[in-house]
Protein backbone atom coordinates (compact mmCIF):
# COMPACT_ATOMS: atom_id res chain seq x y z
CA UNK A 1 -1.97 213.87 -183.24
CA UNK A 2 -3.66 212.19 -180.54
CA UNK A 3 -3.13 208.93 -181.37
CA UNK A 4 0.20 209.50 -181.42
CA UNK A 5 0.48 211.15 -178.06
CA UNK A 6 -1.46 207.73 -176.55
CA UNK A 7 0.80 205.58 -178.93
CA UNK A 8 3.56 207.42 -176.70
CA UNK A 9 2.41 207.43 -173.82
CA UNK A 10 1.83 203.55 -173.55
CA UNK A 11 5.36 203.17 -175.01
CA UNK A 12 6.71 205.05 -171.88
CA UNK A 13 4.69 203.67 -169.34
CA UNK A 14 5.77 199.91 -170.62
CA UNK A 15 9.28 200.85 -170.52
CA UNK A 16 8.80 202.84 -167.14
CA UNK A 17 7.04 199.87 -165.75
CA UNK A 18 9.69 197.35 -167.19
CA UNK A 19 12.24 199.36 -166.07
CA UNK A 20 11.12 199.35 -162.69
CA UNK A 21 10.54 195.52 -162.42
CA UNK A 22 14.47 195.39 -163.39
CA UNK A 23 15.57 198.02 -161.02
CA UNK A 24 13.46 195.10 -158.33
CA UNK A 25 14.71 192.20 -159.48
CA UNK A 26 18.62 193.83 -159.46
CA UNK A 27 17.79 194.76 -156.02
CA UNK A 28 16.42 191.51 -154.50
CA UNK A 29 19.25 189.33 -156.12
CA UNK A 30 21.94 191.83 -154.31
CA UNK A 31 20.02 191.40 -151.27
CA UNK A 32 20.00 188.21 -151.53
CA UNK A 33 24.21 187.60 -152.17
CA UNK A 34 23.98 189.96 -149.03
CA UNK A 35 21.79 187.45 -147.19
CA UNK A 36 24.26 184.36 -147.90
CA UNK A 37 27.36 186.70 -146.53
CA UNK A 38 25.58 187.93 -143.18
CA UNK A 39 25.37 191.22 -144.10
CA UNK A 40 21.75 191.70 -145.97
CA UNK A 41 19.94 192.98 -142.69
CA UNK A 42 20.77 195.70 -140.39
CA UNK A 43 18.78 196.89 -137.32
CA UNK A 44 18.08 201.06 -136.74
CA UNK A 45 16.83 202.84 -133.32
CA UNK A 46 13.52 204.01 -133.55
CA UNK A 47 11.48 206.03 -131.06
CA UNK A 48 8.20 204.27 -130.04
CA UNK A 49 5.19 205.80 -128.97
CA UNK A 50 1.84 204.71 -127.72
CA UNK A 51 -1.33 206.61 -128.96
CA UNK A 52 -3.96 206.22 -127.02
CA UNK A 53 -7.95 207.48 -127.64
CA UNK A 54 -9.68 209.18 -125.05
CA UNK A 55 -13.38 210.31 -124.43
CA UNK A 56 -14.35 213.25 -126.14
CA UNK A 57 -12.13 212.96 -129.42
CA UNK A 58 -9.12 213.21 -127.62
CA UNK A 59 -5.97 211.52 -127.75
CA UNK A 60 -3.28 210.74 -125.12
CA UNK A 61 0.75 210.22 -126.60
CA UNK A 62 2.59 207.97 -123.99
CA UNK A 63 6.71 207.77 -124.91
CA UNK A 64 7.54 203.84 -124.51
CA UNK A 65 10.83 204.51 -125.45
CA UNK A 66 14.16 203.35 -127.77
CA UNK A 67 13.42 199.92 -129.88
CA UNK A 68 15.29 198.34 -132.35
CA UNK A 69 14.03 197.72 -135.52
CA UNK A 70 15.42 195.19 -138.24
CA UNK A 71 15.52 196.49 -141.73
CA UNK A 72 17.15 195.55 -145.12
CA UNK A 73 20.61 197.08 -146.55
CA UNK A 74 18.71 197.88 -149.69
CA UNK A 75 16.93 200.53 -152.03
CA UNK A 76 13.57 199.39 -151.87
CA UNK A 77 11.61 196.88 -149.44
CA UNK A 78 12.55 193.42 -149.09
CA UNK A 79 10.76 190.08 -147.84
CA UNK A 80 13.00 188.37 -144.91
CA UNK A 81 12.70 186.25 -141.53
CA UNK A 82 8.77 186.45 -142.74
CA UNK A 83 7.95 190.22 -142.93
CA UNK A 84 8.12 192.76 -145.17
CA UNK A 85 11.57 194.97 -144.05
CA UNK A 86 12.17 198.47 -145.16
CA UNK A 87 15.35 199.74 -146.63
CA UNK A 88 17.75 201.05 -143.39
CA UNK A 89 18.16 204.18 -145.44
CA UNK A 90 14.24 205.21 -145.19
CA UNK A 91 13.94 203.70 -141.56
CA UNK A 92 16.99 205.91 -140.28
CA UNK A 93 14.90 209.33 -142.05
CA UNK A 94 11.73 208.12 -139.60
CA UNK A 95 12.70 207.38 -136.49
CA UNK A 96 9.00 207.59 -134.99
CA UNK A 97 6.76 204.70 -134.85
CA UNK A 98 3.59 204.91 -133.88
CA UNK A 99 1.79 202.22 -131.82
């Protein structure tokens, strides 16, 4: 019984794992057709703030104000213009960066 249940278990993780590496590589070569076109990267507003420490464990929040932010038309993160870029779709849920 429980060699079964590990016999299982493995057998799902390695498809999990190999279905995920799929799912990746799907996504990187659409990305990168996108690239070629013009139309792989796409920028999103974000909010910047400073955070600043202060004496006695406390912490001062300046506003800096609207930035743009360059992120990939994908589902998961790509690796453009050197840096890592997160999907538009996750950068347009958080809207707050934190300097």
């Amino acid at each position: 019984m429980r060699f079964q249940f590990r016999r299982n278990l493995r057998r799902t993780l390695k498809y999990f794992l190999i279905g995920l590496a799929v799912l990746y590589a799907a996504d990187w070569l659409v990305f990168e057709v996108r690239l070629v076109a013009g139309t792989g990267m796409g920028t999103v507003s974000v909010e910047t703030y400073l955070k600043t420490p202060l004496k006695g464990n406390k912490v001062e929040y300046d506003y800096i104000g609207p930035a743009d932010e360059s992120c990939s038309r994908t589902m998961l993160p790509q690796y453009a213009a050197s840096a890592w870029n997160p999907p538009c779709w996750w950068l347009a849920l958080h809207k707050t960066r934190w300097q």
